[in-house]
N, C-alpha and C. Protein backbone atom coordinates (compact mmCIF):
# COMPACT_ATOMS: atom_id res chain seq x y z
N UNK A 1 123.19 69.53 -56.80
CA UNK A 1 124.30 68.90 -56.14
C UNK A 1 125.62 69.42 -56.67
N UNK A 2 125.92 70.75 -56.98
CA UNK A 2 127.02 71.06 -57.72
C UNK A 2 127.32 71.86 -56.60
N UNK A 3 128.61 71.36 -55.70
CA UNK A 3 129.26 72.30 -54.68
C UNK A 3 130.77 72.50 -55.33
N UNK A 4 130.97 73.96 -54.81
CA UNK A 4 132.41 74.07 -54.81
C UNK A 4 133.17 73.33 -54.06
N UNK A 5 134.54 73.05 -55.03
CA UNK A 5 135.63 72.45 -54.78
C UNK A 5 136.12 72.90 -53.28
N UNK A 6 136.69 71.91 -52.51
CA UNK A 6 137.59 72.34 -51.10
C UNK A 6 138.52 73.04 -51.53
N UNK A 7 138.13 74.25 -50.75
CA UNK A 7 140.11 74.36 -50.66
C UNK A 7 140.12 74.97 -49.01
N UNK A 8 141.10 76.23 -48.62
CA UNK A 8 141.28 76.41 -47.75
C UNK A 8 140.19 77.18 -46.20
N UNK A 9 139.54 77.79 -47.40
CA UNK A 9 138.73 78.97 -46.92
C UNK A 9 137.25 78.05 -46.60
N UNK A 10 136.82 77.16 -47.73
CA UNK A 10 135.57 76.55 -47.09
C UNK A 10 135.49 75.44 -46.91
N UNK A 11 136.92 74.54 -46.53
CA UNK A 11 136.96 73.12 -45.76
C UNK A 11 136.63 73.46 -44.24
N UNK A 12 135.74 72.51 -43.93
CA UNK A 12 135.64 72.14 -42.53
C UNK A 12 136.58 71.87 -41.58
N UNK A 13 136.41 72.86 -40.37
CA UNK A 13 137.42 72.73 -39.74
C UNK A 13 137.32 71.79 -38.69
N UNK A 14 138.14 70.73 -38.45
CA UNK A 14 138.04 69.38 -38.24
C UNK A 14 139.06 69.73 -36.59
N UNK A 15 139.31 69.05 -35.59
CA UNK A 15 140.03 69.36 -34.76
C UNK A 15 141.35 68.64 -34.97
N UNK A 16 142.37 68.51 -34.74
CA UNK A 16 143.56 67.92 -35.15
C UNK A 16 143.99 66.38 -34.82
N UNK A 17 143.90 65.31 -34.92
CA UNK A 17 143.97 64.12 -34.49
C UNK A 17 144.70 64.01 -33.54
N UNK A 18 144.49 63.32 -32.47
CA UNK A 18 145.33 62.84 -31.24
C UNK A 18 145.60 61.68 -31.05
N UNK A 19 146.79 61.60 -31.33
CA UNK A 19 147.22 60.37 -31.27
C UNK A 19 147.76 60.52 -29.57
N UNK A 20 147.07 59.03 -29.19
CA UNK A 20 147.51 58.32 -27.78
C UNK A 20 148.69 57.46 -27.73
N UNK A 21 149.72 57.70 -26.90
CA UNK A 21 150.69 57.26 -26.71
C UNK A 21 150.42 55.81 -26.09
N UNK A 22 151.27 54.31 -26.36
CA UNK A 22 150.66 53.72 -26.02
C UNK A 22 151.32 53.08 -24.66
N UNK A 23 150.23 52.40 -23.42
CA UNK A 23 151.03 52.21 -22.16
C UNK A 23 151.66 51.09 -22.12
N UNK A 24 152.52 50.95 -21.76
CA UNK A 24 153.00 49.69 -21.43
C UNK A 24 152.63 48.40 -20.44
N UNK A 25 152.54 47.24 -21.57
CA UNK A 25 151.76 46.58 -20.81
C UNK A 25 152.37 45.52 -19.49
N UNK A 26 153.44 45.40 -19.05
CA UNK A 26 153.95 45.49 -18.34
C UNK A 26 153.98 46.19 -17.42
N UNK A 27 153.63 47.30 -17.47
CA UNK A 27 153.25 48.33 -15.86
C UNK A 27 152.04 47.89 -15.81
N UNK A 28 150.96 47.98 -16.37
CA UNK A 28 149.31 47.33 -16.79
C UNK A 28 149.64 46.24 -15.15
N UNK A 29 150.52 44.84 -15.70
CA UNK A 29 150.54 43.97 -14.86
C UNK A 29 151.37 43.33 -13.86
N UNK A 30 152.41 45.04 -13.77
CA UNK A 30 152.81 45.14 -12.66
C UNK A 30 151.79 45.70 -11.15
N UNK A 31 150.75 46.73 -11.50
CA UNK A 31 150.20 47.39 -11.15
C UNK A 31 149.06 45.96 -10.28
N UNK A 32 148.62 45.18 -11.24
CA UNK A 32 146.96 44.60 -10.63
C UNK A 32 147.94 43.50 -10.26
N UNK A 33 149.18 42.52 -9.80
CA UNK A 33 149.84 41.78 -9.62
C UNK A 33 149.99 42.47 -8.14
N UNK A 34 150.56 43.74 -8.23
CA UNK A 34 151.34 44.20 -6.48
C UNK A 34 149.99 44.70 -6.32
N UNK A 35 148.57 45.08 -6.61
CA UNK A 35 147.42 45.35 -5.54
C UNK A 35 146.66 43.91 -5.42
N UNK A 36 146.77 42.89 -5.93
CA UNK A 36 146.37 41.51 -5.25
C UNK A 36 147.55 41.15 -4.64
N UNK A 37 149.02 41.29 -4.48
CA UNK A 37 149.82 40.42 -3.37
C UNK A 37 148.74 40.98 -1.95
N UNK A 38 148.27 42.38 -1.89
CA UNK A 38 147.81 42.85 -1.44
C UNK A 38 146.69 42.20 -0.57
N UNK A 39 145.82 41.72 -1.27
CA UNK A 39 144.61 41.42 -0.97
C UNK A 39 144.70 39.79 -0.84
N UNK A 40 144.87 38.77 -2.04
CA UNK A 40 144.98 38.07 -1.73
C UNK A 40 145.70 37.31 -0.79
N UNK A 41 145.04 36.46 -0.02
CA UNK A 41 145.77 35.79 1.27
C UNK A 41 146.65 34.37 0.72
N UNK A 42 147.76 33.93 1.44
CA UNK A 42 148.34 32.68 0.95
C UNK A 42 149.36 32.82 -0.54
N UNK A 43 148.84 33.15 -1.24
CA UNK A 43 149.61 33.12 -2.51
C UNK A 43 150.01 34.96 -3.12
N UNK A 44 149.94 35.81 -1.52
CA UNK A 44 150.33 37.05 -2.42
C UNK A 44 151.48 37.29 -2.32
N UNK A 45 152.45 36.18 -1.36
CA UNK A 45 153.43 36.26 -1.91
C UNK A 45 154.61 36.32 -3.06
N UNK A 46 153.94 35.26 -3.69
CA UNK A 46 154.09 35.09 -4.74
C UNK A 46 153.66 35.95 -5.90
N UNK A 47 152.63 36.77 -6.04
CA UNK A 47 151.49 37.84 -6.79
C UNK A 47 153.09 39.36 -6.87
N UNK A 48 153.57 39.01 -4.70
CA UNK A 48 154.27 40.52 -5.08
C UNK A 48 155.50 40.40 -5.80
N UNK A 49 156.25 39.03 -5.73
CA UNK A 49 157.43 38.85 -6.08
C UNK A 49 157.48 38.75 -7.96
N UNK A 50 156.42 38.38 -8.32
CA UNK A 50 156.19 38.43 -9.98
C UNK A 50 155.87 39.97 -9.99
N UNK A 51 154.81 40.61 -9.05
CA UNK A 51 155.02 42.09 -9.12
C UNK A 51 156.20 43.02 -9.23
N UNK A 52 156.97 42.66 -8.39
CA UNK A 52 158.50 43.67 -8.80
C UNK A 52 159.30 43.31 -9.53
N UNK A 53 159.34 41.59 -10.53
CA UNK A 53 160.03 41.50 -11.69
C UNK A 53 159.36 42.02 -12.77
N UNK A 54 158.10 42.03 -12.71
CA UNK A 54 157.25 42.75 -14.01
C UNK A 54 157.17 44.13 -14.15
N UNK A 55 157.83 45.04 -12.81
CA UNK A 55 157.53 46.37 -12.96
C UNK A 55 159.32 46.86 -13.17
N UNK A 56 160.31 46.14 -13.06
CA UNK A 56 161.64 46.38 -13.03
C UNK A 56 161.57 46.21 -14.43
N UNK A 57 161.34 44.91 -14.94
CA UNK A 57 161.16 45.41 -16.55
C UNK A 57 160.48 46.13 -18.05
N UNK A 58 159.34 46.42 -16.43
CA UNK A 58 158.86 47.51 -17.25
C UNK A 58 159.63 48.99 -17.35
N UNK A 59 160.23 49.01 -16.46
CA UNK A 59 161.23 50.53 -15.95
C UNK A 59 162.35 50.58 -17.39
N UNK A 60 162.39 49.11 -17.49
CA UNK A 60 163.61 49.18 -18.80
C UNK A 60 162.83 49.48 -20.22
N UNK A 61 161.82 48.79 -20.07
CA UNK A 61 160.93 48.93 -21.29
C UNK A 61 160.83 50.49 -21.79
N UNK A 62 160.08 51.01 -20.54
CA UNK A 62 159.61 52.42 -20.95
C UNK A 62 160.90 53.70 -21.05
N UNK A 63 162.31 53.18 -20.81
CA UNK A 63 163.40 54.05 -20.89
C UNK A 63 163.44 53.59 -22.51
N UNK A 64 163.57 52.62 -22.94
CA UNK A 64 163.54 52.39 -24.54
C UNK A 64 162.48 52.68 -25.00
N UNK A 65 161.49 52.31 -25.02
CA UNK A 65 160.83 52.64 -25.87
C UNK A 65 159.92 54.15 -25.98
N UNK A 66 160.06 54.92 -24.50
CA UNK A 66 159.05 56.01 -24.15
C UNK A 66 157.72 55.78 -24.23
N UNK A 67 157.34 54.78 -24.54
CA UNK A 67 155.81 54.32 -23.84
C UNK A 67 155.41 54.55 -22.40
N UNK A 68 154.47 54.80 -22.25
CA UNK A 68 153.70 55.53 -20.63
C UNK A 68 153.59 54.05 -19.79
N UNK A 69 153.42 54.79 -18.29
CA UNK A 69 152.95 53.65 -17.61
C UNK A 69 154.26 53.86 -16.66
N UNK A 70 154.47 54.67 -16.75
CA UNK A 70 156.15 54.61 -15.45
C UNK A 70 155.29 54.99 -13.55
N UNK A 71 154.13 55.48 -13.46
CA UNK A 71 153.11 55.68 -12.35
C UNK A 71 152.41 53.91 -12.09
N UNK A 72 151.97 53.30 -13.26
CA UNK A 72 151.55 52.17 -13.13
C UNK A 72 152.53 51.60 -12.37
N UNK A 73 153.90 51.35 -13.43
CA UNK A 73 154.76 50.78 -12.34
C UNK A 73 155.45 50.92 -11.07
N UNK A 74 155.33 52.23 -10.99
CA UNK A 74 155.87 52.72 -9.70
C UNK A 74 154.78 51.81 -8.49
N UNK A 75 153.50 51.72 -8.85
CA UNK A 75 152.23 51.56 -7.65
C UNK A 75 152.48 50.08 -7.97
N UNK A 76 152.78 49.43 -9.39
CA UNK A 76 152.92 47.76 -8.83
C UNK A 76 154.35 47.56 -7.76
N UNK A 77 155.85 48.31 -8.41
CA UNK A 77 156.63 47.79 -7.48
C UNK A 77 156.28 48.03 -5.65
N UNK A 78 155.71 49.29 -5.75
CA UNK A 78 155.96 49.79 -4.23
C UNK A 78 154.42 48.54 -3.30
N UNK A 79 153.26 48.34 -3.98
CA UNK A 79 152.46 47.37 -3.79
C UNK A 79 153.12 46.16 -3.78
N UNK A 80 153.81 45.60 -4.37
CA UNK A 80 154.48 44.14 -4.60
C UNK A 80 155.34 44.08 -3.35
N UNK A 81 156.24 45.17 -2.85
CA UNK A 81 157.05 44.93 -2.29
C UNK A 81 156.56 44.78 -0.70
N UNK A 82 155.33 45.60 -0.28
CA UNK A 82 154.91 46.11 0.75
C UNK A 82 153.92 43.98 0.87
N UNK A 83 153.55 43.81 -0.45
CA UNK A 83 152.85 42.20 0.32
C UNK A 83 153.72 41.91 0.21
N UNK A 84 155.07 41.70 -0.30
CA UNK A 84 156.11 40.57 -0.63
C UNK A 84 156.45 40.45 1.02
N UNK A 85 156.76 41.44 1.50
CA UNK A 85 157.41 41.72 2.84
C UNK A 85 155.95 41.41 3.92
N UNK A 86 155.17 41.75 3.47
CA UNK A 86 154.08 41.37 4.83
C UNK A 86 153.40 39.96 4.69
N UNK A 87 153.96 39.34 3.75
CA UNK A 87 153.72 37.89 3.87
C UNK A 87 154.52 37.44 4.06
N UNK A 88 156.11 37.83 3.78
CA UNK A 88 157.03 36.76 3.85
C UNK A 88 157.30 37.63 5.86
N UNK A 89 157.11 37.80 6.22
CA UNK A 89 156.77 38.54 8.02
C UNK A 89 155.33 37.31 8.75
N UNK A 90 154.52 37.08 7.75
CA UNK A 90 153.68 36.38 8.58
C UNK A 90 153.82 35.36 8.31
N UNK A 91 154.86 34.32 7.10
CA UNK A 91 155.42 33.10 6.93
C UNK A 91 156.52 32.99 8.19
N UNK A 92 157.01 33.70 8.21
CA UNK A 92 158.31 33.61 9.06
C UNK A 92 157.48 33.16 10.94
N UNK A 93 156.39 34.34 11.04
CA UNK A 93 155.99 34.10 12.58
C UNK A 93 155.65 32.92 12.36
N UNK A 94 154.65 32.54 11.30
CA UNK A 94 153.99 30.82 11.42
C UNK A 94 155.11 30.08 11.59
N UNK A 95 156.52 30.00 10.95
CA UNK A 95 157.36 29.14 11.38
C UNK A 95 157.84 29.16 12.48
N UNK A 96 157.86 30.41 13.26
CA UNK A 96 159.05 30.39 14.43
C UNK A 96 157.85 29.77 15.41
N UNK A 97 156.27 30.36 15.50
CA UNK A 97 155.40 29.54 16.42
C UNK A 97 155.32 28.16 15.94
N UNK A 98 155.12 27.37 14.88
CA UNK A 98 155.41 26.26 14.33
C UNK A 98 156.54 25.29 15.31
N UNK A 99 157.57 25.92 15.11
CA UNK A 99 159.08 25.36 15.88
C UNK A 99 158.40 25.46 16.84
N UNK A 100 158.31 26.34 17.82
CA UNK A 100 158.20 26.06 19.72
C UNK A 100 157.30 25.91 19.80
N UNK A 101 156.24 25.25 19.14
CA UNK A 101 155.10 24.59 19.27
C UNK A 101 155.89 22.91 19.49
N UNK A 102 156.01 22.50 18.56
CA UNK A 102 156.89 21.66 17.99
C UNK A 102 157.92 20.99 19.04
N UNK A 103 158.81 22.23 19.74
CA UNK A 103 159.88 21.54 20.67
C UNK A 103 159.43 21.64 21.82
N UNK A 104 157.47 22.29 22.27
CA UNK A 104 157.43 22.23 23.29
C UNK A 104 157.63 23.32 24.45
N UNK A 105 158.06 24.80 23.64
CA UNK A 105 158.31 26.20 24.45
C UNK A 105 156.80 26.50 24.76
């Protein structure tokens, strides 16, 4: 059991560590927030409108800190906004048929 000492010539060559940058978790739940306003019915309004405050501050986050996740957030705001708007479009028809139901048109 008597090996030579390490040095340059007969250390193992190891590959170089990679360090992972880490994502921000805020795009994380901007992202699954604006693809359920999506899906879920009734309450995705609400899903998209927490979606584009969670991905606006993620936009600030990741300018400070350079943490990843600026694609995450891009797909929660542009998802959030697309149910925010196609629910608050099919709230609006239920009300206006609601009314002239209502007065009788």
């Amino acid at each position: 059991m008597n090996q030579p000492p390490l040095n340059r010539s007969n250390a193992p060559n190891y590959p170089p560590r990679f360090e992972q940058t880490k994502t921000n978790g805020k795009s994380i739940a901007a992202m699954v927030l604006g693809i359920l306003s999506l899906i879920i019915p009734y309450i995705g309004l609400i899903f998209g409108i927490i979606a584009i405050v969670m991905a606006s501050l993620s936009f600030k986050e990741i300018k400070r800190t350079g943490e990843q996740g600026r694609g995450m957030a891009v797909a929660g705001l542009v998802c959030g906004i697309i149910g925010t708007a196609l629910y608050a479009i099919i709230l609006l028809v239920l009300i206006i048929a609601g009314a002239l139901y209502w007065y009788g048109f």
